[in-house]
PDB file of N, CA and C in Angstrom:
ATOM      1  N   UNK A   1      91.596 104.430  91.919  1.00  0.00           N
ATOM      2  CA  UNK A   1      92.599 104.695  90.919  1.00  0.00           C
ATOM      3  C   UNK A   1      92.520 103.639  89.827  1.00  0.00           C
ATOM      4  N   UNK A   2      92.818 103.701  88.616  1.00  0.00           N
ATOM      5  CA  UNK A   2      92.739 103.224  87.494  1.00  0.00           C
ATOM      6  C   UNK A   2      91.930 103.397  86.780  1.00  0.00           C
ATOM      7  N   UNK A   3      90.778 103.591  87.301  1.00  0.00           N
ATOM      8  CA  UNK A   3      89.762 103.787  86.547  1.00  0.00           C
ATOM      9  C   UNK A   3      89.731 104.635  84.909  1.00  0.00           C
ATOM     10  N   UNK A   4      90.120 105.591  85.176  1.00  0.00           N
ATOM     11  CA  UNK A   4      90.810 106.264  84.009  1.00  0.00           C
ATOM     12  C   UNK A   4      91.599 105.619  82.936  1.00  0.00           C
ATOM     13  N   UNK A   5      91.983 105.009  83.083  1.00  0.00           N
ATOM     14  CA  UNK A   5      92.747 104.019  82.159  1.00  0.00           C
ATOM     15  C   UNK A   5      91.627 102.872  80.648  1.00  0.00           C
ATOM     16  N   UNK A   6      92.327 102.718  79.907  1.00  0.00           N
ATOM     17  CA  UNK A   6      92.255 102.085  78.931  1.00  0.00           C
ATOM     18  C   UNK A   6      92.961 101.012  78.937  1.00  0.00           C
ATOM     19  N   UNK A   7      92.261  99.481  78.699  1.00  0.00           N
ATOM     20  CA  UNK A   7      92.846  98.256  79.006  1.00  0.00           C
ATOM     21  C   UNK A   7      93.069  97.786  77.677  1.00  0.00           C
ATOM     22  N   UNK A   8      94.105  97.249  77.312  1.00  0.00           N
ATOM     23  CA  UNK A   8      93.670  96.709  75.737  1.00  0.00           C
ATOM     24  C   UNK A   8      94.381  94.838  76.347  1.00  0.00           C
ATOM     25  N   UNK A   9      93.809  93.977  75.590  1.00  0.00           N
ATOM     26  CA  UNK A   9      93.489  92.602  75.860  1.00  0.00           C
ATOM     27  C   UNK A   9      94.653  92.606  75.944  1.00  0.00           C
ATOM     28  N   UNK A  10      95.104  91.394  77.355  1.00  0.00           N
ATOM     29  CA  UNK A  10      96.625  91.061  77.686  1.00  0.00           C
ATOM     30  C   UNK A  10      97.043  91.991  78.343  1.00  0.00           C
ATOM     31  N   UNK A  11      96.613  93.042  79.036  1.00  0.00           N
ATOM     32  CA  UNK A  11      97.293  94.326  79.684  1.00  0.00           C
ATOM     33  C   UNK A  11      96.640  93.463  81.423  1.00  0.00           C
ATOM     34  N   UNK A  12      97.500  94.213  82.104  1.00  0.00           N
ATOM     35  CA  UNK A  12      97.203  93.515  83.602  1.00  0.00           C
ATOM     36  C   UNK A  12      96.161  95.108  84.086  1.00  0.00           C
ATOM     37  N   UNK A  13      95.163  95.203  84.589  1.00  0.00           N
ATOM     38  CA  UNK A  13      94.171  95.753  85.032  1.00  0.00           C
ATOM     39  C   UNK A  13      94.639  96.016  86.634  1.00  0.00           C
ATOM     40  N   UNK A  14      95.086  97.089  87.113  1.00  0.00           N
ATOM     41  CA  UNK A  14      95.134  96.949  88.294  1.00  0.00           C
ATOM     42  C   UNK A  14      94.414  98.775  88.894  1.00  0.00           C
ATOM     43  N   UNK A  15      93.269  97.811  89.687  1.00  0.00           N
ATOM     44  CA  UNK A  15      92.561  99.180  90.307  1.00  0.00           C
ATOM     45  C   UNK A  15      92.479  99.207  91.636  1.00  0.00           C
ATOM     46  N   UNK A  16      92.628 100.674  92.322  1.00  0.00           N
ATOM     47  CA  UNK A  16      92.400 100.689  93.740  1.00  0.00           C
ATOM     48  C   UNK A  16      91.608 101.445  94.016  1.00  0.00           C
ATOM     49  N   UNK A  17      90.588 100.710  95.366  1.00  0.00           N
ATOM     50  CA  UNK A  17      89.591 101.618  96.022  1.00  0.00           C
ATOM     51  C   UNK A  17      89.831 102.194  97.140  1.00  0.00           C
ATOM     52  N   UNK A  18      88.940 103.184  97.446  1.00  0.00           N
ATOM     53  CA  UNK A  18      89.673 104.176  98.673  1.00  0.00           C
ATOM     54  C   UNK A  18      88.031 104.477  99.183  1.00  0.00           C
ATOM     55  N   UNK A  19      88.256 104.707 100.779  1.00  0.00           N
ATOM     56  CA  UNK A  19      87.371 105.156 101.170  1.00  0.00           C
ATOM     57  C   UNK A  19      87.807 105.604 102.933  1.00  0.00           C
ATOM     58  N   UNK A  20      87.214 106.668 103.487  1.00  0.00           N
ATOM     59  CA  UNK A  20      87.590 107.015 104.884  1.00  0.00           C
ATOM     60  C   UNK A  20      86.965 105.757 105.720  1.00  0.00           C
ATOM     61  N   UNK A  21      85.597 104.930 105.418  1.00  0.00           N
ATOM     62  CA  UNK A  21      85.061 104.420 106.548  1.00  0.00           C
ATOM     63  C   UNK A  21      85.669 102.978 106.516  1.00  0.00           C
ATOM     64  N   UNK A  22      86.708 102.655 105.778  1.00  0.00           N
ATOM     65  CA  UNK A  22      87.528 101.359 104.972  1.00  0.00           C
ATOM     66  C   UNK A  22      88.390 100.505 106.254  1.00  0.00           C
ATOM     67  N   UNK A  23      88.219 101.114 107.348  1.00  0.00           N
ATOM     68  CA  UNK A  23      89.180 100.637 108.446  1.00  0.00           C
ATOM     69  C   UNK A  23      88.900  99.288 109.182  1.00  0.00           C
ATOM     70  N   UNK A  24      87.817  99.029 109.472  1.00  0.00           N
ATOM     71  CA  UNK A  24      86.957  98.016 109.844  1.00  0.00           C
ATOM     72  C   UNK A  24      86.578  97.204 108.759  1.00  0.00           C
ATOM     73  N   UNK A  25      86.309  97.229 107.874  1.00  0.00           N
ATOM     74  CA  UNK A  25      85.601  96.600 106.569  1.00  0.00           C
ATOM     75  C   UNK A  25      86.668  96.075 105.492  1.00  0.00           C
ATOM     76  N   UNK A  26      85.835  95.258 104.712  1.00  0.00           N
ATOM     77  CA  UNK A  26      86.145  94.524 103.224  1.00  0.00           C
ATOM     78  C   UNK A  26      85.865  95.114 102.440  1.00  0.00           C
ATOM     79  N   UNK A  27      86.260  94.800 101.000  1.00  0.00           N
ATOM     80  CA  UNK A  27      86.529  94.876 100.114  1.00  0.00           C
ATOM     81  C   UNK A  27      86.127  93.912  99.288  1.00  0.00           C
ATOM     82  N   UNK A  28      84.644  93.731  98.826  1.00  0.00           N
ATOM     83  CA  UNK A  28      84.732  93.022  97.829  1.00  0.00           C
ATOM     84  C   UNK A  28      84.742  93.350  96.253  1.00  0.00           C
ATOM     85  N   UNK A  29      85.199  92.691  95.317  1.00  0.00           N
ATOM     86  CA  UNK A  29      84.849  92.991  93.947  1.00  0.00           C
ATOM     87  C   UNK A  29      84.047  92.067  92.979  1.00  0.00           C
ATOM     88  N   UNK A  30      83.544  92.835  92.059  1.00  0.00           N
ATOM     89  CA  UNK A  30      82.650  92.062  91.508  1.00  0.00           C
ATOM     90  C   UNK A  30      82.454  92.788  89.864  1.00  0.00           C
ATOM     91  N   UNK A  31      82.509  91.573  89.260  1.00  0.00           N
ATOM     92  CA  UNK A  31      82.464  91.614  87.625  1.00  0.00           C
ATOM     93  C   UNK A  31      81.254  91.466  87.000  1.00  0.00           C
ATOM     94  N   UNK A  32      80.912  91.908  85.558  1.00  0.00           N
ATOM     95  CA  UNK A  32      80.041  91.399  84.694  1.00  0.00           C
ATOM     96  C   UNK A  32      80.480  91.643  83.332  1.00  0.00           C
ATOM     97  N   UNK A  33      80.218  90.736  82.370  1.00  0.00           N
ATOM     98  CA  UNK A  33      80.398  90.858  80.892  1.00  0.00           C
ATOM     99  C   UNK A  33      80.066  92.102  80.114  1.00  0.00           C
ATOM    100  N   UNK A  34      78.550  92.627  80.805  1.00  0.00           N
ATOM    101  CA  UNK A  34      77.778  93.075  79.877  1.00  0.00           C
ATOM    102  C   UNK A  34      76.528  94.196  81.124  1.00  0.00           C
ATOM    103  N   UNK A  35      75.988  94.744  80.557  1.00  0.00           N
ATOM    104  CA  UNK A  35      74.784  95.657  81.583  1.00  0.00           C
ATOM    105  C   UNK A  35      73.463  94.411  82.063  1.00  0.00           C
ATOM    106  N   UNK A  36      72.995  93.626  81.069  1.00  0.00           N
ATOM    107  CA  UNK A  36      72.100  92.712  81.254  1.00  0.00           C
ATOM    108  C   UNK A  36      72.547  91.715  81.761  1.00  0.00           C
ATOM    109  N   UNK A  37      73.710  91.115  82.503  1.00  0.00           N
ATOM    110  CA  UNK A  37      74.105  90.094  83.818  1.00  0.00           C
ATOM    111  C   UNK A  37      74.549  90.893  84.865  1.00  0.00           C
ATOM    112  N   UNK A  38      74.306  89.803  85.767  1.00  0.00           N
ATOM    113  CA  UNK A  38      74.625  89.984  87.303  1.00  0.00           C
ATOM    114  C   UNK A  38      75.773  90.240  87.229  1.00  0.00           C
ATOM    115  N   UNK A  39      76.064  90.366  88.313  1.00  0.00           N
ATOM    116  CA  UNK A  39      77.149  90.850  88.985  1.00  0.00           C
ATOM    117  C   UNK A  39      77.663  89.211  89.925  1.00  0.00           C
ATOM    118  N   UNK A  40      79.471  89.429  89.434  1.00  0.00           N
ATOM    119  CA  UNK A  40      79.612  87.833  90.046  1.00  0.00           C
ATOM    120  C   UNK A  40      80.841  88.302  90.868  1.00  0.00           C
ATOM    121  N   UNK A  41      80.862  87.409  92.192  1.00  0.00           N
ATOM    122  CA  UNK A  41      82.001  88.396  93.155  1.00  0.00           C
ATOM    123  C   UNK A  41      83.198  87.319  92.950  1.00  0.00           C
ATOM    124  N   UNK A  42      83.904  88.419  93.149  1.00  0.00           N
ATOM    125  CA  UNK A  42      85.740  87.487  92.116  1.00  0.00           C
ATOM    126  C   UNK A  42      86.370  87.248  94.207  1.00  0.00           C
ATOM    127  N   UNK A  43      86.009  85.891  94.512  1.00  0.00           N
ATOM    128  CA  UNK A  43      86.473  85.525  95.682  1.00  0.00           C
ATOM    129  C   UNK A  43      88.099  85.896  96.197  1.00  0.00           C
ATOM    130  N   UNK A  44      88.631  85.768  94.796  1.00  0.00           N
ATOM    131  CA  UNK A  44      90.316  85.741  95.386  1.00  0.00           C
ATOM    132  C   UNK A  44      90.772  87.460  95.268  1.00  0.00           C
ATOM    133  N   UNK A  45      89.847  88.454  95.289  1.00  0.00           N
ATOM    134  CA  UNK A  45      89.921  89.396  95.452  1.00  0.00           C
ATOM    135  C   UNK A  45      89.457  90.445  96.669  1.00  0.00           C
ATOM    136  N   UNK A  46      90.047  90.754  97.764  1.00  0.00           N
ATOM    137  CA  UNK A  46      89.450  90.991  99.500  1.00  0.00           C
ATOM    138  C   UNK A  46      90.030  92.241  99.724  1.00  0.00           C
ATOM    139  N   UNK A  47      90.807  92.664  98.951  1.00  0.00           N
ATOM    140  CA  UNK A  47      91.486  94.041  99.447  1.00  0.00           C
ATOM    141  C   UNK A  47      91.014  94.910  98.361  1.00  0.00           C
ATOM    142  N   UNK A  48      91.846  96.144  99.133  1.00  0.00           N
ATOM    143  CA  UNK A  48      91.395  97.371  98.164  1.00  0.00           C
ATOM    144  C   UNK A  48      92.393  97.502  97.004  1.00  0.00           C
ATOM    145  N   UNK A  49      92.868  96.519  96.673  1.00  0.00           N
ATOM    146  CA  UNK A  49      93.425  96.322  95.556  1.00  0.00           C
ATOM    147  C   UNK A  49      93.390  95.466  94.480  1.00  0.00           C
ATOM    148  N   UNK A  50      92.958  95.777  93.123  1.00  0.00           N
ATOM    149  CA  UNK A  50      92.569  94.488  92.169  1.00  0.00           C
ATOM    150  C   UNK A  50      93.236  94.605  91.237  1.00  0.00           C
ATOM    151  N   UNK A  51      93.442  93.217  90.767  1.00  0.00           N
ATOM    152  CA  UNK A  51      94.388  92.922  89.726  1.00  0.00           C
ATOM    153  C   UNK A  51      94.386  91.860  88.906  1.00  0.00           C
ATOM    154  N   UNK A  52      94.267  91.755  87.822  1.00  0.00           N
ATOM    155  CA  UNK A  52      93.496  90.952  86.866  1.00  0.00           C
ATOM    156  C   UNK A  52      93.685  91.416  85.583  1.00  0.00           C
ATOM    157  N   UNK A  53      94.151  90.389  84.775  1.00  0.00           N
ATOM    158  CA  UNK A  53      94.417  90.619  82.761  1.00  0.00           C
ATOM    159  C   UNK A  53      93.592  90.565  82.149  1.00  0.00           C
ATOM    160  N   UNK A  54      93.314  91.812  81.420  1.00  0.00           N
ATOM    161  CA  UNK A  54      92.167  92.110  80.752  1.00  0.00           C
ATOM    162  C   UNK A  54      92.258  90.625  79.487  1.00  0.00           C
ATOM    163  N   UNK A  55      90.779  90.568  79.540  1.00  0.00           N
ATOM    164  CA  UNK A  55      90.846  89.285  78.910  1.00  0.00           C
ATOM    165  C   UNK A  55      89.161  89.719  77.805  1.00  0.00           C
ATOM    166  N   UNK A  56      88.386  90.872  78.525  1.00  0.00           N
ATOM    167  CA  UNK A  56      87.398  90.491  77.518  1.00  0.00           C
ATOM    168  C   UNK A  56      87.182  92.098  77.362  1.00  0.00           C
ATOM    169  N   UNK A  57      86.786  92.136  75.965  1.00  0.00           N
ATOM    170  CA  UNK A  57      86.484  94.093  76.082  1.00  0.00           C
ATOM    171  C   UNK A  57      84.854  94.240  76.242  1.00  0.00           C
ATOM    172  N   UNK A  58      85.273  95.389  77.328  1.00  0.00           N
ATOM    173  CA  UNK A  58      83.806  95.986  78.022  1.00  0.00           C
ATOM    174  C   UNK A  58      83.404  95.234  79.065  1.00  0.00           C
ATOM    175  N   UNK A  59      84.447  94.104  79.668  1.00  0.00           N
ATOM    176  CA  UNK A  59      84.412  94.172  81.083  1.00  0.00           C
ATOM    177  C   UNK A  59      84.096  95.316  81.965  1.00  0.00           C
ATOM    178  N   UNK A  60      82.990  94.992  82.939  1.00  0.00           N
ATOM    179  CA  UNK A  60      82.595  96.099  83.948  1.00  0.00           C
ATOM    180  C   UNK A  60      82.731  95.404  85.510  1.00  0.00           C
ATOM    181  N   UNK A  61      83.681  96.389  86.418  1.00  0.00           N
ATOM    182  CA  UNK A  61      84.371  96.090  87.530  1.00  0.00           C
ATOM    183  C   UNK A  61      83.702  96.969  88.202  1.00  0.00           C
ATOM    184  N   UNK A  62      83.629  96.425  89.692  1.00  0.00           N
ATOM    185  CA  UNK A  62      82.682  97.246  90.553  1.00  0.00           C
ATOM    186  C   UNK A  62      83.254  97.302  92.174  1.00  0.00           C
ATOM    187  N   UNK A  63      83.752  97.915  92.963  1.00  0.00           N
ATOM    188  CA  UNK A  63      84.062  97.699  94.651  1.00  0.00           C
ATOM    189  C   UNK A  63      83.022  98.201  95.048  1.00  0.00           C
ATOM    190  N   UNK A  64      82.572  97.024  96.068  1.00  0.00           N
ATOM    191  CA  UNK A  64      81.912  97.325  97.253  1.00  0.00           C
ATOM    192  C   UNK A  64      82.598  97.057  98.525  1.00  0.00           C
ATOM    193  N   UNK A  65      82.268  97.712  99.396  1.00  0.00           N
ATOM    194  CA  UNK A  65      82.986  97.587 100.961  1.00  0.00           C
ATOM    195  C   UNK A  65      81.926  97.238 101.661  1.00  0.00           C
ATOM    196  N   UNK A  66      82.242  96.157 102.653  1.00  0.00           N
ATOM    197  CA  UNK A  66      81.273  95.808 103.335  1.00  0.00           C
ATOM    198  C   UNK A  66      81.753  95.207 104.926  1.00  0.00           C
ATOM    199  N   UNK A  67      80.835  95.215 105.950  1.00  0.00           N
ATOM    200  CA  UNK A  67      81.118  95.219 107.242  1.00  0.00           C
ATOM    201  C   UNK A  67      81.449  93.583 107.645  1.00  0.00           C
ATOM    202  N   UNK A  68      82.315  93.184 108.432  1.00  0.00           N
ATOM    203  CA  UNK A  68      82.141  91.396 109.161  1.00  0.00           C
ATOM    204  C   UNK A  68      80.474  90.578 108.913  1.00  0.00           C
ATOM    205  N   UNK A  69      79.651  91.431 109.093  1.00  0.00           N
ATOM    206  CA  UNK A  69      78.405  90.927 108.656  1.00  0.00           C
ATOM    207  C   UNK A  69      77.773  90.856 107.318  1.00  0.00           C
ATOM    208  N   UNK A  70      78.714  91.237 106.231  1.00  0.00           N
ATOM    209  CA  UNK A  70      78.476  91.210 104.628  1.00  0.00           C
ATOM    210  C   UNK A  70      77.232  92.506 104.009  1.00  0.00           C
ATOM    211  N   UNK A  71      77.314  93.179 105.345  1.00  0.00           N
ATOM    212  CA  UNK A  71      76.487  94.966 104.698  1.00  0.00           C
ATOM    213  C   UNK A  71      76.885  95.978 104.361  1.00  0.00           C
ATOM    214  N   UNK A  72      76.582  95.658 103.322  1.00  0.00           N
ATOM    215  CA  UNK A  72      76.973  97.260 102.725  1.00  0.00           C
ATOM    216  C   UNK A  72      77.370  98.088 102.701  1.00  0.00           C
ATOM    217  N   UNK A  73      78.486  99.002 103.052  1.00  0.00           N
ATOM    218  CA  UNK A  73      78.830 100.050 103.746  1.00  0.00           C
ATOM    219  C   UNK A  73      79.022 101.213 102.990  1.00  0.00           C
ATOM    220  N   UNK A  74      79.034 101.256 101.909  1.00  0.00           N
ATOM    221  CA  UNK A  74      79.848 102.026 100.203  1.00  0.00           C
ATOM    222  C   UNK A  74      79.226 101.398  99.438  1.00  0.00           C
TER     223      UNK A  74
END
């Protein structure tokens, strides 16, 4: 959810991920500026819920779910 949305700078960003196999597993998220950088994982973020003030335009936000052993699952 949120995804749909339009952030304009100073707006609070709040997105949620969903998934059936989500019961056992994490939630990580992870940002980048731009298409040509990495991907950097936002630590204080573990649930399926994110929340964060838009601060730069064309921020790109990403959930991955992943198992106690940090694989991949989604």
């Amino acid at each position: 959810m949120g995804l749909a949305h339009h952030y304009h700078t100073g707006d609070e960003v709040e997105l949620v991920a969903s998934s059936e196999t989500a019961e056992d597993a994490q939630w990580q998220w992870h940002t980048r500026d731009s298409d040509d950088q990495e991907w950097s994982l936002v630590s204080a973020q573990t649930t399926e819920r994110f929340s964060r003030e838009a601060t730069l335009d064309g921020l790109q936000i990403k959930a991955v779910l992943v198992n106690d052993d940090e694989e991949v699952l989604e």
